[in-house]
C-alpha atoms as a PDB file:
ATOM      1  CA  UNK A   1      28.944 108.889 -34.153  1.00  0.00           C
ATOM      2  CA  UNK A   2      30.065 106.193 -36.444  1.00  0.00           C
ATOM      3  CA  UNK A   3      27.344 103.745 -35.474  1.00  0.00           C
ATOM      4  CA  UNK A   4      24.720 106.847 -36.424  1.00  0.00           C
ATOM      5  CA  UNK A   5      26.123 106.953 -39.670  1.00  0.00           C
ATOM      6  CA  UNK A   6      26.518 103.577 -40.467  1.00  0.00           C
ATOM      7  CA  UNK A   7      22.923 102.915 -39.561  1.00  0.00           C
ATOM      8  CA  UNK A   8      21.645 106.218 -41.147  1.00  0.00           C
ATOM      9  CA  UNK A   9      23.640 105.050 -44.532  1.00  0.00           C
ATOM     10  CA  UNK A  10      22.092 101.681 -43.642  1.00  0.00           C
ATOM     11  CA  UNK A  11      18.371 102.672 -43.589  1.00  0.00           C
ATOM     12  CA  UNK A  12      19.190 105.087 -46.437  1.00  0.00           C
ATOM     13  CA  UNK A  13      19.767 102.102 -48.683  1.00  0.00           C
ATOM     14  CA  UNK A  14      17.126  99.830 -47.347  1.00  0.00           C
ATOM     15  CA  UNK A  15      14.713 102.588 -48.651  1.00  0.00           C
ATOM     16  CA  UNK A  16      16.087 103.146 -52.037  1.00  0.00           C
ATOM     17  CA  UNK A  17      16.283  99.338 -52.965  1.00  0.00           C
ATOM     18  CA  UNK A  18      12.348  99.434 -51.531  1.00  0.00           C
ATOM     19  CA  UNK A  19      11.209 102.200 -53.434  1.00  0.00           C
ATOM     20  CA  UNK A  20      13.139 101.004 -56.411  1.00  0.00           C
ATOM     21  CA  UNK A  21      11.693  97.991 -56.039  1.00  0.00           C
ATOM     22  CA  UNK A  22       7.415  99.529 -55.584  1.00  0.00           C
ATOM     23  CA  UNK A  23       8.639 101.699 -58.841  1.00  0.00           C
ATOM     24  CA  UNK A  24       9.295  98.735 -61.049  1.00  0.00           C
ATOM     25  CA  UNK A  25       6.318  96.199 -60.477  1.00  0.00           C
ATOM     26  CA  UNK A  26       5.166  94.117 -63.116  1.00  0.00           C
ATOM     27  CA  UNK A  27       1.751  95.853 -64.522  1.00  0.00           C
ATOM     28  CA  UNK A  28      -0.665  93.075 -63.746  1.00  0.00           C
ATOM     29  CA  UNK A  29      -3.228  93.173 -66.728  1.00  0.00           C
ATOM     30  CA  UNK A  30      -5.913  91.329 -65.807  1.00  0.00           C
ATOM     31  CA  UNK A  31      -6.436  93.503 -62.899  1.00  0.00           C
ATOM     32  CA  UNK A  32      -8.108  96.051 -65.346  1.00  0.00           C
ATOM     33  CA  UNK A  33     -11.726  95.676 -65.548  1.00  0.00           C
ATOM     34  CA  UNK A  34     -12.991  95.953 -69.385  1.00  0.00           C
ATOM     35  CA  UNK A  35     -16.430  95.492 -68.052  1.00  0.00           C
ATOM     36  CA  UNK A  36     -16.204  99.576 -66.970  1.00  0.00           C
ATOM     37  CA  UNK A  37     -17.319 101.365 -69.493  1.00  0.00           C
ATOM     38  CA  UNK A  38     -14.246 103.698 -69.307  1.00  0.00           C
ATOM     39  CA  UNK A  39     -12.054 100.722 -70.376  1.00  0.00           C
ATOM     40  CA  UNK A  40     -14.176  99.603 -73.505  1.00  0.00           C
ATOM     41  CA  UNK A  41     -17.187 100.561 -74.872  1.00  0.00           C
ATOM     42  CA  UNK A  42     -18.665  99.956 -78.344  1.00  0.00           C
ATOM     43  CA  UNK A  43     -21.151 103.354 -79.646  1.00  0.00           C
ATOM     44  CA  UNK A  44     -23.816 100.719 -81.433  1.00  0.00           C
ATOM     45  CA  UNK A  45     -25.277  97.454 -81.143  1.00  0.00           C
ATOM     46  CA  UNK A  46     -27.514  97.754 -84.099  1.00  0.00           C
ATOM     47  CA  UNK A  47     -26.269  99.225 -87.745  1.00  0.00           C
ATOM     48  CA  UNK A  48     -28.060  99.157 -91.193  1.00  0.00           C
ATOM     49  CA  UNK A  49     -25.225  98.532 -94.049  1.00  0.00           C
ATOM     50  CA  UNK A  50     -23.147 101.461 -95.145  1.00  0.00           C
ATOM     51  CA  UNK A  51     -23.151 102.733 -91.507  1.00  0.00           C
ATOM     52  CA  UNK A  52     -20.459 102.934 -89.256  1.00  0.00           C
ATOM     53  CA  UNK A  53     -19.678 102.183 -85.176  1.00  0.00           C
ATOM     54  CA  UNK A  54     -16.920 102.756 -83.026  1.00  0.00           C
ATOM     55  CA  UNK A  55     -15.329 100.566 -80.506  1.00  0.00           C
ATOM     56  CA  UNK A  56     -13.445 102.532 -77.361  1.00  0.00           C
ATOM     57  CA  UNK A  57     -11.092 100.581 -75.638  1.00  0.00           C
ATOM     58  CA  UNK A  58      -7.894 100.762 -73.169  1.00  0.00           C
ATOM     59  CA  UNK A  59      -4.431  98.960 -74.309  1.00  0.00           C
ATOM     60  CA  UNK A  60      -1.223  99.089 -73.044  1.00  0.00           C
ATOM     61  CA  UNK A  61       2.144  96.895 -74.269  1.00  0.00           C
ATOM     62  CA  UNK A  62       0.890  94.223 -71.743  1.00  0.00           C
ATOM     63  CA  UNK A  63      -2.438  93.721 -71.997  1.00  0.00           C
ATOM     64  CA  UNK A  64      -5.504  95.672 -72.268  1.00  0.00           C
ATOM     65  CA  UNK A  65      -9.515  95.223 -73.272  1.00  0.00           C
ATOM     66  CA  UNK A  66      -8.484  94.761 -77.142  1.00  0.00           C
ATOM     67  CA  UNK A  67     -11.507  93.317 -78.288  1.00  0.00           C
ATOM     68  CA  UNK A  68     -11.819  90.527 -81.329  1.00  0.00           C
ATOM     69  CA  UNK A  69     -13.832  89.431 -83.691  1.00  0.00           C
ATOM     70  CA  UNK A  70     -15.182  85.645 -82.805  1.00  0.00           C
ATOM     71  CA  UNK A  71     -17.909  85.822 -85.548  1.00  0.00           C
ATOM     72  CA  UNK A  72     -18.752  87.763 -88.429  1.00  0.00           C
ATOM     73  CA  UNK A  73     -16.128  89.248 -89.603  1.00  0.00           C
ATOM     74  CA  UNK A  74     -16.674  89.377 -93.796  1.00  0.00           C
ATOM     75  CA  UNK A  75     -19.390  91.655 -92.913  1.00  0.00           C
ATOM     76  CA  UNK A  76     -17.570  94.831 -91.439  1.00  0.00           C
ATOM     77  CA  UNK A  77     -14.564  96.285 -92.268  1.00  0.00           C
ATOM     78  CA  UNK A  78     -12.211  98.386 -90.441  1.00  0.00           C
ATOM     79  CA  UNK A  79     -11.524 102.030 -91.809  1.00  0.00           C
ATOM     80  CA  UNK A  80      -9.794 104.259 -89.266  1.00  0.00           C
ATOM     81  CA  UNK A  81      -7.912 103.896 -86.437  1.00  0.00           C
ATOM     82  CA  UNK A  82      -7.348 106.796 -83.557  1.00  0.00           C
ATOM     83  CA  UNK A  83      -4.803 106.795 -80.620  1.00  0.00           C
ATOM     84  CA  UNK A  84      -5.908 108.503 -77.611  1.00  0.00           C
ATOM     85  CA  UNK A  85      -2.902 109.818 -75.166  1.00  0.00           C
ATOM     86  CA  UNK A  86      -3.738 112.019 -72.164  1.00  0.00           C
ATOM     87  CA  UNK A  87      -7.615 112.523 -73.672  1.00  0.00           C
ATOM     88  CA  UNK A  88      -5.847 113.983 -76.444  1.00  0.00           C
ATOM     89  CA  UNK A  89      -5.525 112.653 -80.120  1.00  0.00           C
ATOM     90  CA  UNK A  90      -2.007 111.374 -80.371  1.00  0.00           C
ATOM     91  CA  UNK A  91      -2.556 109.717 -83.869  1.00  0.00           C
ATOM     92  CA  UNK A  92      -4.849 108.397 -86.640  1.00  0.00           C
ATOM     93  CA  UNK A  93      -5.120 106.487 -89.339  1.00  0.00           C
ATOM     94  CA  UNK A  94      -7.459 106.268 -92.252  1.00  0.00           C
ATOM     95  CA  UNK A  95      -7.301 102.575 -93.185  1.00  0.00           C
ATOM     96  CA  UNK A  96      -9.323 103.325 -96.175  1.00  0.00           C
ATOM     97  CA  UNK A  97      -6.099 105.533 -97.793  1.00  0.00           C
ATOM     98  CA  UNK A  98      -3.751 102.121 -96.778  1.00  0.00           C
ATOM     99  CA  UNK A  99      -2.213 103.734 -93.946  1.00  0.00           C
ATOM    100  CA  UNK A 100      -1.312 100.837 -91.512  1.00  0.00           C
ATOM    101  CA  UNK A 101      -1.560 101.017 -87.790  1.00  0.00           C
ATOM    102  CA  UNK A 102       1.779  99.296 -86.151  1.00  0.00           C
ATOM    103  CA  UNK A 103       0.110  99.348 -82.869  1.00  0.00           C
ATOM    104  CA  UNK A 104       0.365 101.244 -79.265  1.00  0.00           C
ATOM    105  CA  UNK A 105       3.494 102.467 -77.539  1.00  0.00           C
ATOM    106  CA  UNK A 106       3.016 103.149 -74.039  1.00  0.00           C
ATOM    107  CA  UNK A 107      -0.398 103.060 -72.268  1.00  0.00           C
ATOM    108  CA  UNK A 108      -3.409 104.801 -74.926  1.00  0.00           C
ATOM    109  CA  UNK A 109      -6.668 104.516 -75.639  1.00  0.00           C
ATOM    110  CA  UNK A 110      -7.895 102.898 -79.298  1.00  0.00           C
ATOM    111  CA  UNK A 111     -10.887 104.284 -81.210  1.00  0.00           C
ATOM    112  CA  UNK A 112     -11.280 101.845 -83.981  1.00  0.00           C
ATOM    113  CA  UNK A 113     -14.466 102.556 -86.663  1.00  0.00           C
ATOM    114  CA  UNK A 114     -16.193  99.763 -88.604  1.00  0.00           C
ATOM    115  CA  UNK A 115     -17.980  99.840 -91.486  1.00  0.00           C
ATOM    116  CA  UNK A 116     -21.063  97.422 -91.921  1.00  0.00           C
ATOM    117  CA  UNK A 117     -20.931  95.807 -95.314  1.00  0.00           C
ATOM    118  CA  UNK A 118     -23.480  92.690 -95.265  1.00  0.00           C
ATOM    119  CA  UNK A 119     -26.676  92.031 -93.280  1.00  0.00           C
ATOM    120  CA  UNK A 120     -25.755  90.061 -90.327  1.00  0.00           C
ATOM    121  CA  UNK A 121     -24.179  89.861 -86.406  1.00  0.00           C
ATOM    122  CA  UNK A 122     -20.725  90.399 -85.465  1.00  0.00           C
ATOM    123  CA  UNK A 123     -19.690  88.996 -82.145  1.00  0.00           C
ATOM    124  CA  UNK A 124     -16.997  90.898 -80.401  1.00  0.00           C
ATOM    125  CA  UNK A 125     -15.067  88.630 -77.669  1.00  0.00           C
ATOM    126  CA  UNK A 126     -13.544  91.350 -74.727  1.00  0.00           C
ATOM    127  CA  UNK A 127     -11.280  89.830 -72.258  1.00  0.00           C
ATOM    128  CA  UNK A 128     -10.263  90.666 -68.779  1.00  0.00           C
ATOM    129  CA  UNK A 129     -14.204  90.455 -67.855  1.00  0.00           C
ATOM    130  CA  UNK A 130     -15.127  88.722 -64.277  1.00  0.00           C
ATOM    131  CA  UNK A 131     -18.191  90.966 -63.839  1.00  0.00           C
ATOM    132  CA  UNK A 132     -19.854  90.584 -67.311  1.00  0.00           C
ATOM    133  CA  UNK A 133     -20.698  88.685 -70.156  1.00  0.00           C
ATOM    134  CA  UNK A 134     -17.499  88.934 -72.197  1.00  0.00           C
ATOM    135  CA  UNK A 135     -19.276  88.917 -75.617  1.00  0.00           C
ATOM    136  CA  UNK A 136     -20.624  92.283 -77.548  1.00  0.00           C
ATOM    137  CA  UNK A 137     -22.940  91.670 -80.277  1.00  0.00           C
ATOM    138  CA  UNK A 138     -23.586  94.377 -82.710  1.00  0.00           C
ATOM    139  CA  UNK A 139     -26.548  93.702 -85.610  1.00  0.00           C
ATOM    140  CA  UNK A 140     -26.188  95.237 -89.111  1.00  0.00           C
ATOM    141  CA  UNK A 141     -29.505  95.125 -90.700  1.00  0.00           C
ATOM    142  CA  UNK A 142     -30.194  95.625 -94.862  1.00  0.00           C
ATOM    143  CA  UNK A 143     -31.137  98.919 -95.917  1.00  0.00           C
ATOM    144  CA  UNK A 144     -34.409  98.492 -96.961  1.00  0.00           C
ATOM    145  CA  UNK A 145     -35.401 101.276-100.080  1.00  0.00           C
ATOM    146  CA  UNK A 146     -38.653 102.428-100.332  1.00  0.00           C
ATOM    147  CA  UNK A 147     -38.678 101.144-103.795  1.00  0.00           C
ATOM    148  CA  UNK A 148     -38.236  97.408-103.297  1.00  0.00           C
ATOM    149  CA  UNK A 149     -41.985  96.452-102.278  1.00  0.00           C
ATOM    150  CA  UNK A 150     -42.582  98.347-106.254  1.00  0.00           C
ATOM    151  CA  UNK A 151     -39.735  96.493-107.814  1.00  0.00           C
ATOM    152  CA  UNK A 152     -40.845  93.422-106.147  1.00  0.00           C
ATOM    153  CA  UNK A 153     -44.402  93.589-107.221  1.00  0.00           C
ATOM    154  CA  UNK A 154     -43.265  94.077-111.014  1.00  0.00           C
ATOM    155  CA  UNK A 155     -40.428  91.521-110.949  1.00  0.00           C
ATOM    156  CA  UNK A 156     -37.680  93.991-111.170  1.00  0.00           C
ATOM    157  CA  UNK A 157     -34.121  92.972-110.260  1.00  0.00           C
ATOM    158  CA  UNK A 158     -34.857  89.368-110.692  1.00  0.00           C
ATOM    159  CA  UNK A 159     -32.322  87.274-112.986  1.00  0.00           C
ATOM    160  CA  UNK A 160     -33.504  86.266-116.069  1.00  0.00           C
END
């Protein structure tokens, strides 16, 4: 009876230390794929000035799909900032009032709008991506008035 109990008590430990173990793996980030849609995504590639996109992406405290700006980066600004938790809003921030975001605790997804402000491309640079190209571009094009072939034609707007 003793030797059924010291093995029982034996196994029993064997298995907590091995669950314990499972439960406590390091989160491997580059495992996540930011290629998938579902893990970023950016609303727009092409913008005329004074319009806005949105960039959707997964982060956690160890990695994620954050995505940065390699090029172009005087001509947007960033105005608001949403946390995702659970498909839920957890929390925003209006950049524009100078609310500052301190960043994610836990595992949420980041909604982060841009504002175009100049004519030009800005290259976004995503990591964790084996099965694409890595790089977003999104285009802002000038808002072109109605009015400028008319003020062109009579020399309006020109410095004297």
């Amino acid at each position: 009876m003793k030797k059924i109990i010291a093995i029982l008590v034996s196994f029993l430990f064997v298995a907590s230390t091995l669950s314990f173990a499972s439960a406590t793996v390091d989160f491997d980030s580059s495992s996540i794929d930011c290629c998938d849609p579902a893990n970023f995504h950016i609303d727009k590639t092409s913008v005329k000035v004074g319009e806005t996109f949105t960039t959707y992406y997964y982060k956690s405290w160890m990695g994620g799909c954050t995505p940065t700006i390699i090029s172009g980066a005087d001509l947007v600004e960033k105005i608001r900032v949403n946390e995702y938790k659970n498909g839920q809003l957890y929390r925003s921030f209006d950049l524009t009032k100078g609310e500052v975001f301190h960043g994610v605790a836990g595992e949420s997804y980041l909604e982060e709008v841009y504002r175009a402000v100049k004519p030009g491309k800005v290259v976004f640079s995503v990591p964790n991506t084996f099965n694409c190209n890595g790089k977003v571009e999104v285009t802002i094009t000038s808002r072109a008035l109605p009015m400028d072939k008319f003020f062109k034609l009579f020399g309006f707007g020109k410095k004297d």
